[in-house]
PDB file of N, CA and C in Angstrom:
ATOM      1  N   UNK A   1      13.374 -10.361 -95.027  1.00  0.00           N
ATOM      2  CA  UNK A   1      12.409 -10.617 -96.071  1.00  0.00           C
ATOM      3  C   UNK A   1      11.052 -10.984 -95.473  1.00  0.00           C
ATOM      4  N   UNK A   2      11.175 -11.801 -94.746  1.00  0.00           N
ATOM      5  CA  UNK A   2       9.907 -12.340 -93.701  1.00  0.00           C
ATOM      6  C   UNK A   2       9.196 -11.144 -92.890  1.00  0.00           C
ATOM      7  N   UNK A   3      10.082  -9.809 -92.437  1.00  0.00           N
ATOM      8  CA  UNK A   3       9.807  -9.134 -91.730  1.00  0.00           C
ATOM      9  C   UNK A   3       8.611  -8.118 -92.857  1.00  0.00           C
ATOM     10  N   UNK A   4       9.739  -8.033 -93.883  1.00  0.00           N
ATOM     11  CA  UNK A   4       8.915  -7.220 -94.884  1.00  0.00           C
ATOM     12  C   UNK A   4       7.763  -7.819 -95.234  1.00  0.00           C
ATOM     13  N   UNK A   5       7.519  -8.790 -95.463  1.00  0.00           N
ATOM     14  CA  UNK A   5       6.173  -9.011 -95.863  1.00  0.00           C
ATOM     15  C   UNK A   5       4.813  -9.410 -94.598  1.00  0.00           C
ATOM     16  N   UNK A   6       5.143  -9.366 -94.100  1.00  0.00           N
ATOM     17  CA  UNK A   6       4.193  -9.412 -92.472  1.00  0.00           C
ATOM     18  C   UNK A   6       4.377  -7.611 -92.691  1.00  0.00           C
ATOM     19  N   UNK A   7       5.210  -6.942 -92.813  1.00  0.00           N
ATOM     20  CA  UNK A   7       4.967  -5.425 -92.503  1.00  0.00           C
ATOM     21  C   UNK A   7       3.483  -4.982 -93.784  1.00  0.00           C
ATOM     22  N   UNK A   8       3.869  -5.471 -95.017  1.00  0.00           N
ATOM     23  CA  UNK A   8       3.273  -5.401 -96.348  1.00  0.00           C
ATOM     24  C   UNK A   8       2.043  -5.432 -96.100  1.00  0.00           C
ATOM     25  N   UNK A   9       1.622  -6.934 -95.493  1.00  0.00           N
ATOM     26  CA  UNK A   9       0.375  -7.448 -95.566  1.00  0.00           C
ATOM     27  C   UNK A   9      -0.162  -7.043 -93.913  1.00  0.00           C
ATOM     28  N   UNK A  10       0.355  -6.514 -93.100  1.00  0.00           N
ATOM     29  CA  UNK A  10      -0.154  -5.426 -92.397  1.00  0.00           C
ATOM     30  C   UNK A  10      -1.090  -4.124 -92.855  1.00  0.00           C
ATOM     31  N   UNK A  11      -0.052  -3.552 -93.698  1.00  0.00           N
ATOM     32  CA  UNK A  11      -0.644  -2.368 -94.533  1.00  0.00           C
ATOM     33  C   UNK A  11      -1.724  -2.826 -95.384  1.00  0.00           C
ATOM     34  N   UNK A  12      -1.859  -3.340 -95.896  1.00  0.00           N
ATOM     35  CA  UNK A  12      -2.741  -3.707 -96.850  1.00  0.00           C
ATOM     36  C   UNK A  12      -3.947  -4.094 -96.410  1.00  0.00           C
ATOM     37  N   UNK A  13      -4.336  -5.261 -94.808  1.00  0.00           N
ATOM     38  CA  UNK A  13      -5.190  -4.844 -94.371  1.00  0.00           C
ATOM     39  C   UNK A  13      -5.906  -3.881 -93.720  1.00  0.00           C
ATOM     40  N   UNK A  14      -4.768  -3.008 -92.644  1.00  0.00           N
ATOM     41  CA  UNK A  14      -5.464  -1.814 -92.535  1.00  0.00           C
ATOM     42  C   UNK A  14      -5.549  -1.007 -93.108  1.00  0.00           C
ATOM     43  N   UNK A  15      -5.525  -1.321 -94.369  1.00  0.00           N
ATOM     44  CA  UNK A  15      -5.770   0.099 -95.664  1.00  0.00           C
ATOM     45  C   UNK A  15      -7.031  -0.512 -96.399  1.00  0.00           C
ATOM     46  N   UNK A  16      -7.754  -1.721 -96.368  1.00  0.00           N
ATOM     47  CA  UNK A  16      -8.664  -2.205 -96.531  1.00  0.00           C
ATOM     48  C   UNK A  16      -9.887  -1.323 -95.903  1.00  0.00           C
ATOM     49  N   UNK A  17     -10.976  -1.134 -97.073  1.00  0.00           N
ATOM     50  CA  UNK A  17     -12.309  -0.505 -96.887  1.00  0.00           C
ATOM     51  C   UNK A  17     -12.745  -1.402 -95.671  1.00  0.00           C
ATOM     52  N   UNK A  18     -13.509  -0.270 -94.563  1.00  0.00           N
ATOM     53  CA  UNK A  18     -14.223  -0.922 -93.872  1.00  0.00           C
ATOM     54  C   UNK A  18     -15.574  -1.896 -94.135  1.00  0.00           C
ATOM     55  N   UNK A  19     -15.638  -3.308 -93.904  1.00  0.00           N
ATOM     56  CA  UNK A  19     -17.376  -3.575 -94.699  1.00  0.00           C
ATOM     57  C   UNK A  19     -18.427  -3.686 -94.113  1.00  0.00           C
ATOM     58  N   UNK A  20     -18.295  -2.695 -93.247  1.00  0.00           N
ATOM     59  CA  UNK A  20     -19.356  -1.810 -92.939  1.00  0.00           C
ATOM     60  C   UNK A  20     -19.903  -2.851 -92.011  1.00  0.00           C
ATOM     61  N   UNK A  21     -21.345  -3.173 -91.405  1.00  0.00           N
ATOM     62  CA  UNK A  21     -22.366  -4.375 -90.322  1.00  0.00           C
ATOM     63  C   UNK A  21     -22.548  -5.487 -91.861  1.00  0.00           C
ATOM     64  N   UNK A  22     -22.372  -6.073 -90.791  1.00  0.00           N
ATOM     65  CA  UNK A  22     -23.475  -7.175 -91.413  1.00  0.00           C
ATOM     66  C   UNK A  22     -24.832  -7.509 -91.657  1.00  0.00           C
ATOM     67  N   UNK A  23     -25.396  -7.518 -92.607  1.00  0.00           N
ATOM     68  CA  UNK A  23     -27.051  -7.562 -92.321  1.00  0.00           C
ATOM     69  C   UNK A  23     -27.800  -8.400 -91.590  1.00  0.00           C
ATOM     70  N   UNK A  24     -28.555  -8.228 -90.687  1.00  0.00           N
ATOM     71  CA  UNK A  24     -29.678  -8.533 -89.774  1.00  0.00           C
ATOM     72  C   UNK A  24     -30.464  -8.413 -89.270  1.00  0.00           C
ATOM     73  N   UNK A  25     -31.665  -9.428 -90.261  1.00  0.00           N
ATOM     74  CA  UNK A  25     -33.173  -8.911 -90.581  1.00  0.00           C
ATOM     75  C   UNK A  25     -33.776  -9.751 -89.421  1.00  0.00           C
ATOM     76  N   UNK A  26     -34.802  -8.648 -89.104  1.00  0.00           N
ATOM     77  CA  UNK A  26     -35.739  -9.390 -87.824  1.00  0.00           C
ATOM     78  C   UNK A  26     -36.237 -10.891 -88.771  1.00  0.00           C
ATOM     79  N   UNK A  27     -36.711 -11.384 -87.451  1.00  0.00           N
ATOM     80  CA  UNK A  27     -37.111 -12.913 -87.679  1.00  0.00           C
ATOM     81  C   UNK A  27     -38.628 -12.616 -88.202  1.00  0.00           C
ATOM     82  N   UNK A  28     -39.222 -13.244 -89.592  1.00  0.00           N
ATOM     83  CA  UNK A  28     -40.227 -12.692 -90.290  1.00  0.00           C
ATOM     84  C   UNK A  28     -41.065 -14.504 -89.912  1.00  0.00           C
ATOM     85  N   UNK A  29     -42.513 -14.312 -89.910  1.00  0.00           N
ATOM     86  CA  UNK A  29     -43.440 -15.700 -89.789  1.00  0.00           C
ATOM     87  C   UNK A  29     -43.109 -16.330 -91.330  1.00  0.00           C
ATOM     88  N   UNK A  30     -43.400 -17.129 -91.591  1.00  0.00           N
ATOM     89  CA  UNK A  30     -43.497 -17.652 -92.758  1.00  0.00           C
ATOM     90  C   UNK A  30     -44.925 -18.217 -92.991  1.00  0.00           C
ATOM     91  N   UNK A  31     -45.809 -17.154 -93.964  1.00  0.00           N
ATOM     92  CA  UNK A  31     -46.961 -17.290 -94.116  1.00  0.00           C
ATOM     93  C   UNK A  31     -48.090 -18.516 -94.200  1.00  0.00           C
ATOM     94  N   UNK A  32     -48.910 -18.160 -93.104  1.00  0.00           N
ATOM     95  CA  UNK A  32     -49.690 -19.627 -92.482  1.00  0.00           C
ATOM     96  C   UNK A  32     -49.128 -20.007 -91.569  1.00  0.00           C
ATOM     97  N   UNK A  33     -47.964 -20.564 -91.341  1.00  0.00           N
ATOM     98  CA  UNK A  33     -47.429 -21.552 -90.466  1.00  0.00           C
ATOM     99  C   UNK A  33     -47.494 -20.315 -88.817  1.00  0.00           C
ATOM    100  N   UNK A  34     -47.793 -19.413 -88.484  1.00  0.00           N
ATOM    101  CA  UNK A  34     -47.963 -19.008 -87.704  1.00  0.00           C
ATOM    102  C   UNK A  34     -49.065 -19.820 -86.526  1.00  0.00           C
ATOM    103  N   UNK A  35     -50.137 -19.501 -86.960  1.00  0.00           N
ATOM    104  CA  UNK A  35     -50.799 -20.321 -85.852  1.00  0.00           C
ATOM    105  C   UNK A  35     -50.752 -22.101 -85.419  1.00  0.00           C
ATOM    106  N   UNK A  36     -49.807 -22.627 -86.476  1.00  0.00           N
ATOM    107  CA  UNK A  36     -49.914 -24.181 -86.706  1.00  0.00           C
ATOM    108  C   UNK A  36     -48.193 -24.227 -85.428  1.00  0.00           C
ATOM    109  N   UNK A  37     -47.307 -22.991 -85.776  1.00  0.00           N
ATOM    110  CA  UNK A  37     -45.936 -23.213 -84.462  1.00  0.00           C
ATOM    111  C   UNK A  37     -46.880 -22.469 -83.140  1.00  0.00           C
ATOM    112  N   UNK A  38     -47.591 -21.589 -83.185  1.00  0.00           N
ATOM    113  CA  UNK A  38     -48.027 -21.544 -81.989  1.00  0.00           C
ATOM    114  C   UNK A  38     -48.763 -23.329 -80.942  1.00  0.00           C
ATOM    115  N   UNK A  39     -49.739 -23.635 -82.209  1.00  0.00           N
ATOM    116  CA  UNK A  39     -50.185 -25.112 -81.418  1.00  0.00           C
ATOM    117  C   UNK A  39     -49.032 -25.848 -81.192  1.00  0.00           C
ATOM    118  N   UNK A  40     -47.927 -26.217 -81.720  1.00  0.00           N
ATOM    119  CA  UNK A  40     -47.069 -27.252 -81.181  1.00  0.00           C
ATOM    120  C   UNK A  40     -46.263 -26.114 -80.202  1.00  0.00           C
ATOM    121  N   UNK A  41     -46.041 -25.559 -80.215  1.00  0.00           N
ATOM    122  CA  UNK A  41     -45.971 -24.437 -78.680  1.00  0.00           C
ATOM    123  C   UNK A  41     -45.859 -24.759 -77.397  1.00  0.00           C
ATOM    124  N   UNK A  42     -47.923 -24.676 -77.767  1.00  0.00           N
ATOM    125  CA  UNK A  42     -48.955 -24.687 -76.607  1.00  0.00           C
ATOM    126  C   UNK A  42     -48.726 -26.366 -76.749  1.00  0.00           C
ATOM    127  N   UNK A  43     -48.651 -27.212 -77.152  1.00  0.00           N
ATOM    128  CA  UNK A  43     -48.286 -28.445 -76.941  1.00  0.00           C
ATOM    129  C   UNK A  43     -47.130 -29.022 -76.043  1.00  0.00           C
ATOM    130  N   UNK A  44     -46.209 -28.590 -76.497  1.00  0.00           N
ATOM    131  CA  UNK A  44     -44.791 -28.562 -75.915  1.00  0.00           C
ATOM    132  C   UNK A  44     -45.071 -28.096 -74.262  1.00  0.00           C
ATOM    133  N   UNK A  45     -45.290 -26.966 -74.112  1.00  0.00           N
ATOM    134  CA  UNK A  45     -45.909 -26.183 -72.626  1.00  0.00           C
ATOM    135  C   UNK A  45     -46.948 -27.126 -72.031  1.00  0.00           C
ATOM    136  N   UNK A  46     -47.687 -27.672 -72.602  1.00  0.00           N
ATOM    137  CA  UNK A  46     -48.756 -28.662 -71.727  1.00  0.00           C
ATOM    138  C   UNK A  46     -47.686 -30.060 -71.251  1.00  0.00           C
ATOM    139  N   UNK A  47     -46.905 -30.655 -72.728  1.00  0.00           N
ATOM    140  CA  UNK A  47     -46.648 -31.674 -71.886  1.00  0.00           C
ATOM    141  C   UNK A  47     -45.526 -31.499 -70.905  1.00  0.00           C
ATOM    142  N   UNK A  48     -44.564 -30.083 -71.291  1.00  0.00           N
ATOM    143  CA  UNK A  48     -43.460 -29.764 -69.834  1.00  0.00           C
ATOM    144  C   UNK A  48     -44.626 -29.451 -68.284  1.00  0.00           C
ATOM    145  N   UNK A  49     -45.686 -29.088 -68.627  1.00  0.00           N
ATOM    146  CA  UNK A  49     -46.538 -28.740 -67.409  1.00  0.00           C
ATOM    147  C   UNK A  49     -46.838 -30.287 -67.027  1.00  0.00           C
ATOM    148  N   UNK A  50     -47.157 -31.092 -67.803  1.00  0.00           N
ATOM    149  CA  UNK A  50     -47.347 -32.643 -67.355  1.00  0.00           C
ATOM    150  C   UNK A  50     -46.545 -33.252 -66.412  1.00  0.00           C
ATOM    151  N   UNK A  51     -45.434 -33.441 -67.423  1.00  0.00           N
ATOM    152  CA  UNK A  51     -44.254 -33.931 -67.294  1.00  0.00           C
ATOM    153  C   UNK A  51     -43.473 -33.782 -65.945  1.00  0.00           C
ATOM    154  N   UNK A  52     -43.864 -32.298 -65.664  1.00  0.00           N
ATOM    155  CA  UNK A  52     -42.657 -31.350 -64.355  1.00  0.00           C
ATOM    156  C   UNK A  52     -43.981 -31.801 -63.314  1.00  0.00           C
ATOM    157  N   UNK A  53     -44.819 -32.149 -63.432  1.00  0.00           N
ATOM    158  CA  UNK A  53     -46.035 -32.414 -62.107  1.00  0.00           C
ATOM    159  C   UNK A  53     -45.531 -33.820 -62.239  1.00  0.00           C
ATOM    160  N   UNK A  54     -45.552 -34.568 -62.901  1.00  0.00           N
ATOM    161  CA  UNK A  54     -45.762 -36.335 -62.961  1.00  0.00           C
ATOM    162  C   UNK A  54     -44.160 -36.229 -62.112  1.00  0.00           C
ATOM    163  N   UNK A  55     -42.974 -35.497 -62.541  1.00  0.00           N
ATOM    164  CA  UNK A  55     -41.580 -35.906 -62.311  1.00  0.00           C
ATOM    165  C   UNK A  55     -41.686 -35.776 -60.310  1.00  0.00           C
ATOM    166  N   UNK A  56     -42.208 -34.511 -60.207  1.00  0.00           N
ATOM    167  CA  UNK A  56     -42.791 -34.787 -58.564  1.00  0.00           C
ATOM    168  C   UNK A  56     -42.984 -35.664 -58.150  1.00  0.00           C
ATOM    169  N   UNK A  57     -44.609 -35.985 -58.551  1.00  0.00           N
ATOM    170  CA  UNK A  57     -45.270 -37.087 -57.889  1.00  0.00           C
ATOM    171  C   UNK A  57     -44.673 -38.230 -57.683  1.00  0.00           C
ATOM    172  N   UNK A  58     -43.446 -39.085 -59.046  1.00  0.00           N
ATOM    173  CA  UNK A  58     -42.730 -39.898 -58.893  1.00  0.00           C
ATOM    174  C   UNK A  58     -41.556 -39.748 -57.555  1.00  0.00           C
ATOM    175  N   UNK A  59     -40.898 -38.536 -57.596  1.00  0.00           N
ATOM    176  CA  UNK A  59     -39.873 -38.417 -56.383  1.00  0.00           C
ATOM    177  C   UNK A  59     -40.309 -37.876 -55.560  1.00  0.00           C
ATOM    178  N   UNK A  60     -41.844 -37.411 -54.915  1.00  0.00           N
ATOM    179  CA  UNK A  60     -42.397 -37.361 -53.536  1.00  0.00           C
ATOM    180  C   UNK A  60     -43.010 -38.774 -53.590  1.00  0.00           C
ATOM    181  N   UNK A  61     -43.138 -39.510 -54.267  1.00  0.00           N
ATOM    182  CA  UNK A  61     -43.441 -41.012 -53.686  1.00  0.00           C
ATOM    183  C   UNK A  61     -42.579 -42.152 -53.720  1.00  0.00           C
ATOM    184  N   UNK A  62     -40.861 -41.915 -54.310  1.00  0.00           N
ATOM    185  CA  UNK A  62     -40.031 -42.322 -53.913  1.00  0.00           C
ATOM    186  C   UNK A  62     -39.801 -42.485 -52.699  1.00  0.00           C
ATOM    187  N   UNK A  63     -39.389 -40.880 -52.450  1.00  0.00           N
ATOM    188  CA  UNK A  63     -38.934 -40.663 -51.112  1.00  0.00           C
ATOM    189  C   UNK A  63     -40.013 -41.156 -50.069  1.00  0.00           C
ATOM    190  N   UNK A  64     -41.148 -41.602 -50.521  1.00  0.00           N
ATOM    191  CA  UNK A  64     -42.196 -41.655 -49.097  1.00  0.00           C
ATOM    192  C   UNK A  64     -42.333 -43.209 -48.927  1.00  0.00           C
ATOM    193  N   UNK A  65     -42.167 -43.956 -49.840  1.00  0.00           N
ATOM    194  CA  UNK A  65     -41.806 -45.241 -50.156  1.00  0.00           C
ATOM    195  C   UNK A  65     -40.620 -45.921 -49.328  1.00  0.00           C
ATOM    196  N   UNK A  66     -39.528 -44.805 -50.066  1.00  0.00           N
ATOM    197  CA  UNK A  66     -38.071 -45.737 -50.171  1.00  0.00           C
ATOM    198  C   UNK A  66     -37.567 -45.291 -47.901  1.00  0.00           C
ATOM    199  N   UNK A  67     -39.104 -44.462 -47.186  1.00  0.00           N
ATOM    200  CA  UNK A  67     -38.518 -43.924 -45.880  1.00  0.00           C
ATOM    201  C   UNK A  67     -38.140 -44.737 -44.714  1.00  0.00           C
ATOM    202  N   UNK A  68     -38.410 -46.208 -44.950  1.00  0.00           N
ATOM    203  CA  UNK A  68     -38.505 -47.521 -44.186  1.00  0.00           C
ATOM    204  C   UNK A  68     -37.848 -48.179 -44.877  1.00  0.00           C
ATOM    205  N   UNK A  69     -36.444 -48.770 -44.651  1.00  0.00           N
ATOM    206  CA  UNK A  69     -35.699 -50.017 -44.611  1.00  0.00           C
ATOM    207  C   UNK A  69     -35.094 -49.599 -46.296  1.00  0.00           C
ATOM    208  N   UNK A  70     -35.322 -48.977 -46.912  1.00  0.00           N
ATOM    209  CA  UNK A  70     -34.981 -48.814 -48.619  1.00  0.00           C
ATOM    210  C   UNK A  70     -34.568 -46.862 -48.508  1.00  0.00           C
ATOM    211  N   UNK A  71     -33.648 -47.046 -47.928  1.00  0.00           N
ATOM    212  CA  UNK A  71     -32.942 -45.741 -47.859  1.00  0.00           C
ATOM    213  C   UNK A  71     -32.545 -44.759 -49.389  1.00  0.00           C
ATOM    214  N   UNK A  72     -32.274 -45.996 -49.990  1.00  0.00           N
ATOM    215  CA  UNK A  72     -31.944 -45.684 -51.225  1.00  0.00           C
ATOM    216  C   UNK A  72     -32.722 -45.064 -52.193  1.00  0.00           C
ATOM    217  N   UNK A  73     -33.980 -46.071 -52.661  1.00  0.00           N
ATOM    218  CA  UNK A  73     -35.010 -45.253 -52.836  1.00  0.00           C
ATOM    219  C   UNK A  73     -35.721 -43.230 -52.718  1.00  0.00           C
ATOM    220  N   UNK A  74     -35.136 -43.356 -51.286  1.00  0.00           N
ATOM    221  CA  UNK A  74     -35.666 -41.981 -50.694  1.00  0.00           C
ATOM    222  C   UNK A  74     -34.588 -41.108 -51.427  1.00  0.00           C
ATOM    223  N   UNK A  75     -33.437 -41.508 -51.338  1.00  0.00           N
ATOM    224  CA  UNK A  75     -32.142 -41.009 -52.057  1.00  0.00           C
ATOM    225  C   UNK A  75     -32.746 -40.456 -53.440  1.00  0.00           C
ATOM    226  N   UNK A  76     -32.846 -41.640 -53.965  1.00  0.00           N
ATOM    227  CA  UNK A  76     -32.877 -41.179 -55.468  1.00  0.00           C
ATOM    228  C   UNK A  76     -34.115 -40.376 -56.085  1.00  0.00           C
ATOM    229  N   UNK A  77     -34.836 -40.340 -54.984  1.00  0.00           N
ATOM    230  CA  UNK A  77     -36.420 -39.384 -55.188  1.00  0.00           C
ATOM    231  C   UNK A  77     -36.047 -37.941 -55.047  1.00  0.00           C
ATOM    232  N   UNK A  78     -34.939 -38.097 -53.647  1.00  0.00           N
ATOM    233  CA  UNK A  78     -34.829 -36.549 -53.298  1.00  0.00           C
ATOM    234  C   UNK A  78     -33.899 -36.098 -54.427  1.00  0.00           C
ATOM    235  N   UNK A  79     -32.979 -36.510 -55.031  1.00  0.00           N
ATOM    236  CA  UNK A  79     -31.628 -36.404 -55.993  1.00  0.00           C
ATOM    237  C   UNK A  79     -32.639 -36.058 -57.120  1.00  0.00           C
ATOM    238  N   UNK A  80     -33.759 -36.748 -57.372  1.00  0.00           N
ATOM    239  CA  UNK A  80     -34.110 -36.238 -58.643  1.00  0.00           C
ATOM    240  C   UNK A  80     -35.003 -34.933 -58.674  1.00  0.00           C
ATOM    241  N   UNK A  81     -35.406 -34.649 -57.453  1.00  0.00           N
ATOM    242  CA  UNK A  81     -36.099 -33.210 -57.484  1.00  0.00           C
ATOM    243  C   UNK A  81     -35.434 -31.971 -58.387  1.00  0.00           C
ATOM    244  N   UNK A  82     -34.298 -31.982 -57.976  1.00  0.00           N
ATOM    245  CA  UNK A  82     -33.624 -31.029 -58.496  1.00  0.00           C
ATOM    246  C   UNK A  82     -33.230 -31.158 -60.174  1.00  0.00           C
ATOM    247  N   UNK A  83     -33.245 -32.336 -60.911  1.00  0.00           N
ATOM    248  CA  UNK A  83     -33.388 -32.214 -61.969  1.00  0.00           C
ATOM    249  C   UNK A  83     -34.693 -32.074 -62.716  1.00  0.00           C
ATOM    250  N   UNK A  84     -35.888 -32.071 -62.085  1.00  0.00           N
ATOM    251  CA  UNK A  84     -37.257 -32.147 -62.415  1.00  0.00           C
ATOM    252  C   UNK A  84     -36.843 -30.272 -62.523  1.00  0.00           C
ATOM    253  N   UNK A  85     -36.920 -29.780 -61.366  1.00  0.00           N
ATOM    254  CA  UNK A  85     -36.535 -28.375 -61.180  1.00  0.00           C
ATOM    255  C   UNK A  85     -35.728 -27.668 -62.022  1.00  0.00           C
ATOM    256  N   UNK A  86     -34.677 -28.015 -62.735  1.00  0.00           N
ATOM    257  CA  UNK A  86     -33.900 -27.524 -63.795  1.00  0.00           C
ATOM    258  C   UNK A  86     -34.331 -27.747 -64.413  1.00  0.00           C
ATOM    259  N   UNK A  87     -34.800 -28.408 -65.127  1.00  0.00           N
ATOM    260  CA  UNK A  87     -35.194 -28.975 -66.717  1.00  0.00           C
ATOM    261  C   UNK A  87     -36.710 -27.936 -66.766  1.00  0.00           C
ATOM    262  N   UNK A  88     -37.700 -27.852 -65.676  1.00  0.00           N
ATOM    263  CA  UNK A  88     -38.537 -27.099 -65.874  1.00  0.00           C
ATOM    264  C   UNK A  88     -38.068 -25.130 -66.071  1.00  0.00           C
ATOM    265  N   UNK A  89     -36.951 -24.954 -65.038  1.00  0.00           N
ATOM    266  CA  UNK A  89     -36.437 -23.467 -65.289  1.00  0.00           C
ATOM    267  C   UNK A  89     -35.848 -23.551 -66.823  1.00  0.00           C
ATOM    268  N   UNK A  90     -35.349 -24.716 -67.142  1.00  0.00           N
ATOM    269  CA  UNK A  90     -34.421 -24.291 -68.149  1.00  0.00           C
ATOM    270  C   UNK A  90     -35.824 -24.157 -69.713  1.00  0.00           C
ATOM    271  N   UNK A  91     -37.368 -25.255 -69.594  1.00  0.00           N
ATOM    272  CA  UNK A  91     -38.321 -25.475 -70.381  1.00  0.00           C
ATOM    273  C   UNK A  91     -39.328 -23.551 -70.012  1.00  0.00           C
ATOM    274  N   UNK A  92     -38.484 -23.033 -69.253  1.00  0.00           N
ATOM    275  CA  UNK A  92     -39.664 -21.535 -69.024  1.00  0.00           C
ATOM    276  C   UNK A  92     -38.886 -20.376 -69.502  1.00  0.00           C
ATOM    277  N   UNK A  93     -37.739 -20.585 -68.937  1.00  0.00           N
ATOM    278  CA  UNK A  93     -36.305 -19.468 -69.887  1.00  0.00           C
ATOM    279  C   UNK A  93     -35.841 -19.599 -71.291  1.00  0.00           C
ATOM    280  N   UNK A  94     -36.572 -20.802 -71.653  1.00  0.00           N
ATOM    281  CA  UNK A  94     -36.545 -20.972 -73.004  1.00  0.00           C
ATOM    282  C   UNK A  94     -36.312 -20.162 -73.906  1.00  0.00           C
ATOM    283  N   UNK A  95     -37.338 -19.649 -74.129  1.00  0.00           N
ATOM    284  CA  UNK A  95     -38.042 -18.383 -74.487  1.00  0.00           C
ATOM    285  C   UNK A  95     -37.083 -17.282 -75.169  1.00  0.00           C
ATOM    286  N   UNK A  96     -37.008 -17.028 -73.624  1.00  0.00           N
ATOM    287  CA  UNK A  96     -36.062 -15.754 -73.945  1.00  0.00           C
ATOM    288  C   UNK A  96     -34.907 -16.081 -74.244  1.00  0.00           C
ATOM    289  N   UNK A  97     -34.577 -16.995 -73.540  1.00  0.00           N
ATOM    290  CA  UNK A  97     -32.759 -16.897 -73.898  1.00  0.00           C
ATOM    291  C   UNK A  97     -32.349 -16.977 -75.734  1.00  0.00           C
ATOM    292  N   UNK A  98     -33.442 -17.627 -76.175  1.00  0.00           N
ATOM    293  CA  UNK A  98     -33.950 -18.094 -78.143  1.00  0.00           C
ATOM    294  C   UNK A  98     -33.639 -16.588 -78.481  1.00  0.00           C
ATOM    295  N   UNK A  99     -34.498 -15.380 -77.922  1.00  0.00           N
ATOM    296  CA  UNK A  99     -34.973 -14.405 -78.313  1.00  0.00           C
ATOM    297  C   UNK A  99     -33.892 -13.196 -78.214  1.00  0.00           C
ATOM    298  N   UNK A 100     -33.148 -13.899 -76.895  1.00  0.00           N
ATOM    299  CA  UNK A 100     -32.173 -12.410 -76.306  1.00  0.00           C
ATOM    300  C   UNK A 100     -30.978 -13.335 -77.505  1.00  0.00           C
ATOM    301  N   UNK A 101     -30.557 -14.247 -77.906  1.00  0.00           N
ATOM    302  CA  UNK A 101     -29.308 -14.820 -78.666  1.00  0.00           C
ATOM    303  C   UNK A 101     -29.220 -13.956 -80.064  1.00  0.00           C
ATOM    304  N   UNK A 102     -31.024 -14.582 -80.380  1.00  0.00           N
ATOM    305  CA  UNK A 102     -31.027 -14.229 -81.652  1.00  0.00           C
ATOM    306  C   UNK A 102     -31.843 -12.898 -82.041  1.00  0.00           C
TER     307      UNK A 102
END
């Protein structure tokens, strides 16, 4: 009985109309607000350009600091380069990766 109806409701879906794509409409501006998301944008991009220079300057003057008797210091300057460095690849690939998803 169990067999029969798993066979049933087999048939019945693959005898089901195909429904065809799904619709998916390019991404449209929403009138005006175009040049007002470009400025917070160009905002966003100035302060990651800030931000990824200042995150340097802090861990090249860790490390130049912490190079006498405070080992640690130098540690945690050099350790953070590399997240200054990701966070900026990941603030420039942005972009696209938004664009190639959607």
């Amino acid at each position: 009985m169990l067999i029969a109806h798993i066979v049933d409701a087999a048939q019945a879906y693959l005898a089901a109309p195909d429904p065809g794509e799904a619709p998916n409409p390019a991404p449209a501006e929403i009138p005006g607000l175009g040049p007002v998301a470009d400025m917070f944008l160009g905002w966003g991009k100035w302060a990651l350009l800030v931000g990824g220079v200042l995150g340097m300057f802090i861990c090249g003057g860790m490390m130049i600091l912490g190079r006498r008797n405070r080992s640690a210091t130098a540690v945690d300057g050099a350790t953070g380069i590399p997240w200054v460095l990701g966070g900026l690849t990941i603030a420039a690939i942005g972009a696209t990766v938004v664009s190639t998803v959607l």
